[in-house]
Protein backbone atom coordinates (compact mmCIF):
# COMPACT_ATOMS: atom_id res chain seq x y z
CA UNK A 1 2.61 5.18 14.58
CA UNK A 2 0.28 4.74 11.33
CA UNK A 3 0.45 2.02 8.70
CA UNK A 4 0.51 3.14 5.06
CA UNK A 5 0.44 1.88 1.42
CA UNK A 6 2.81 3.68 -0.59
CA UNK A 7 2.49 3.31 -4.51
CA UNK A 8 4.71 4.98 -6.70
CA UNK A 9 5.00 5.16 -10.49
CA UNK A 10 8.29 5.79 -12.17
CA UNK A 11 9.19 6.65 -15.74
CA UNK A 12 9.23 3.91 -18.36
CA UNK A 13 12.64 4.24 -19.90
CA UNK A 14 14.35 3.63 -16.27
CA UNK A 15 15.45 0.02 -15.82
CA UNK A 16 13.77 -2.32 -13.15
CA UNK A 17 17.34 -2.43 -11.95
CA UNK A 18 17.29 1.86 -11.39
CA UNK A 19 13.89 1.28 -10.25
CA UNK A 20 14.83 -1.14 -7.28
CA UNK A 21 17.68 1.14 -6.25
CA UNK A 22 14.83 3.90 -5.93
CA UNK A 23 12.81 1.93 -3.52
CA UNK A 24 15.87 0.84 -1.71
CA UNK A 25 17.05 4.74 -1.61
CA UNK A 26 13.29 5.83 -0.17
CA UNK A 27 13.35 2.73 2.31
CA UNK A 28 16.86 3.72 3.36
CA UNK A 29 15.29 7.84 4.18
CA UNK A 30 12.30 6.25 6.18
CA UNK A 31 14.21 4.45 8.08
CA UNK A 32 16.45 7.55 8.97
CA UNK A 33 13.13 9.33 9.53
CA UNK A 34 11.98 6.51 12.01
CA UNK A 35 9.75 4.75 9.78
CA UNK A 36 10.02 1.07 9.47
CA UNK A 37 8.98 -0.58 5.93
CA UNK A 38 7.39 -3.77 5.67
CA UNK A 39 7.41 -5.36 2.46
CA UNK A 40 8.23 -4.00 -0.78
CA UNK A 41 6.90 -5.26 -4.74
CA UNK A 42 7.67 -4.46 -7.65
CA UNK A 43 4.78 -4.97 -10.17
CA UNK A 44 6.86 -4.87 -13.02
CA UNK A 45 6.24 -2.29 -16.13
CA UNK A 46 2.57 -1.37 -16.93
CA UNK A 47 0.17 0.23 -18.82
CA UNK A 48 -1.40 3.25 -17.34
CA UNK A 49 -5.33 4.14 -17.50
CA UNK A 50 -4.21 7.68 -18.92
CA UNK A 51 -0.94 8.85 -20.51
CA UNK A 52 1.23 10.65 -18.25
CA UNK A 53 3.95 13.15 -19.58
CA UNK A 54 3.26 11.65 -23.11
CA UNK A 55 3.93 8.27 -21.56
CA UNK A 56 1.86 4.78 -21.81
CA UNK A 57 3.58 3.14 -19.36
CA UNK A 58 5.41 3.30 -16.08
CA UNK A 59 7.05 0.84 -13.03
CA UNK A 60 4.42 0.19 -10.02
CA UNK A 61 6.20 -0.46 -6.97
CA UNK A 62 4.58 -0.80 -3.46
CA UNK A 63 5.89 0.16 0.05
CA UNK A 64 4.58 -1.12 3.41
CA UNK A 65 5.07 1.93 5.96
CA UNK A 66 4.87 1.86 9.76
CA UNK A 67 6.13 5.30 11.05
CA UNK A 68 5.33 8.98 11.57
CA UNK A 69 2.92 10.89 9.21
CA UNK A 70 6.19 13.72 9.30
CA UNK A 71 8.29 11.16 7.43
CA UNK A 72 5.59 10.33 4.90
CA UNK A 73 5.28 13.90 4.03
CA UNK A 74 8.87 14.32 3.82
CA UNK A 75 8.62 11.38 1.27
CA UNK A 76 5.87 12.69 -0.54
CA UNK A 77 7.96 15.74 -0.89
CA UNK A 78 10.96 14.39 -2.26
CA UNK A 79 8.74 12.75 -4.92
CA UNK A 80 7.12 15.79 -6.12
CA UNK A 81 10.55 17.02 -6.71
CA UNK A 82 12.24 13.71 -8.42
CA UNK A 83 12.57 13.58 -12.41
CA UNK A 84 11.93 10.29 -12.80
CA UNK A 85 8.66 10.16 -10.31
CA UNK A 86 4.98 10.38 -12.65
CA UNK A 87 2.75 9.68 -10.15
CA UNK A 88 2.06 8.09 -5.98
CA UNK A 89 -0.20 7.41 -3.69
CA UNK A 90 0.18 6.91 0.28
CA UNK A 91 -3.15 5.17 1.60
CA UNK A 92 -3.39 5.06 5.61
CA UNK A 93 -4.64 1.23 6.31
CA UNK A 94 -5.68 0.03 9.61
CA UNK A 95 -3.01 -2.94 9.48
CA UNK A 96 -0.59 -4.34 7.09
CA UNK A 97 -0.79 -7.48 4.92
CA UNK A 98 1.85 -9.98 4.82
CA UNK A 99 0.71 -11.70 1.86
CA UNK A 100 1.63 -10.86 -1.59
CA UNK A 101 -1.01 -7.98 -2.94
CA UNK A 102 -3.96 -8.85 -5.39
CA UNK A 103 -1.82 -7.58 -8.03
CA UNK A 104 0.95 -10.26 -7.73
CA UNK A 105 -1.04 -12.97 -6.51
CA UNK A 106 -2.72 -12.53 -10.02
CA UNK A 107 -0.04 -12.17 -11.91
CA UNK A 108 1.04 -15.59 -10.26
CA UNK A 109 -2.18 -17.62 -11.26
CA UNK A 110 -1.94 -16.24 -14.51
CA UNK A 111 1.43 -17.72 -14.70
CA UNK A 112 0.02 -21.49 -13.04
């Protein structure tokens, strides 16, 4: 099996509540598919480089994948065809971190 980074950015005017269900819904359908998921963030709700659909903003969430390349296709279908879905990414990585991503570990010493 192959290790990927999964990124996904979801509409704005979803809560972080709907948004955590999402994840937990597309963790629950890898795991049917044989996949097993590491870690999951949630980055919280940013601004985007570009506007997407008319929109400034959208919630970052990352998935840690270990499974089949079938199931991440199957995911990345079932994306293209959910509403609330703007944009994601699946990056094949050799291994897969433990530790929090450069993206929270920032947000953490900007916090200290």
């Amino acid at each position: 099996m192959a290790f990927y980074e999964h990124v996904v950015i979801t509409r704005p005017d979803i809560s972080p509540a709907q948004v955590e269900t999402f994840v937990e819904e597309l963790s629950g359908f890898l795991k049917e598919k044989g996949a097993k998921v590491g870690k999951t963030e949630y980055w919280g709700l940013r601004n985007l480089a570009y506007p997407i659909k008319k929109q400034r903003k959208g919630h970052y969430s990352l998935l840690n994948i270990d499974g089949p390349a079938d199931a991440v296709h199957e995911l990345e279908r079932r994306l293209r065809i959910s509403d609330d879905v703007m944009r994601y990414m699946t990056i094949r990585v050799e291994e897969l971190s433990e530790e929090p991503s450069p993206v929270l570990s920032r947000k953490d010493r900007r916090r200290d």
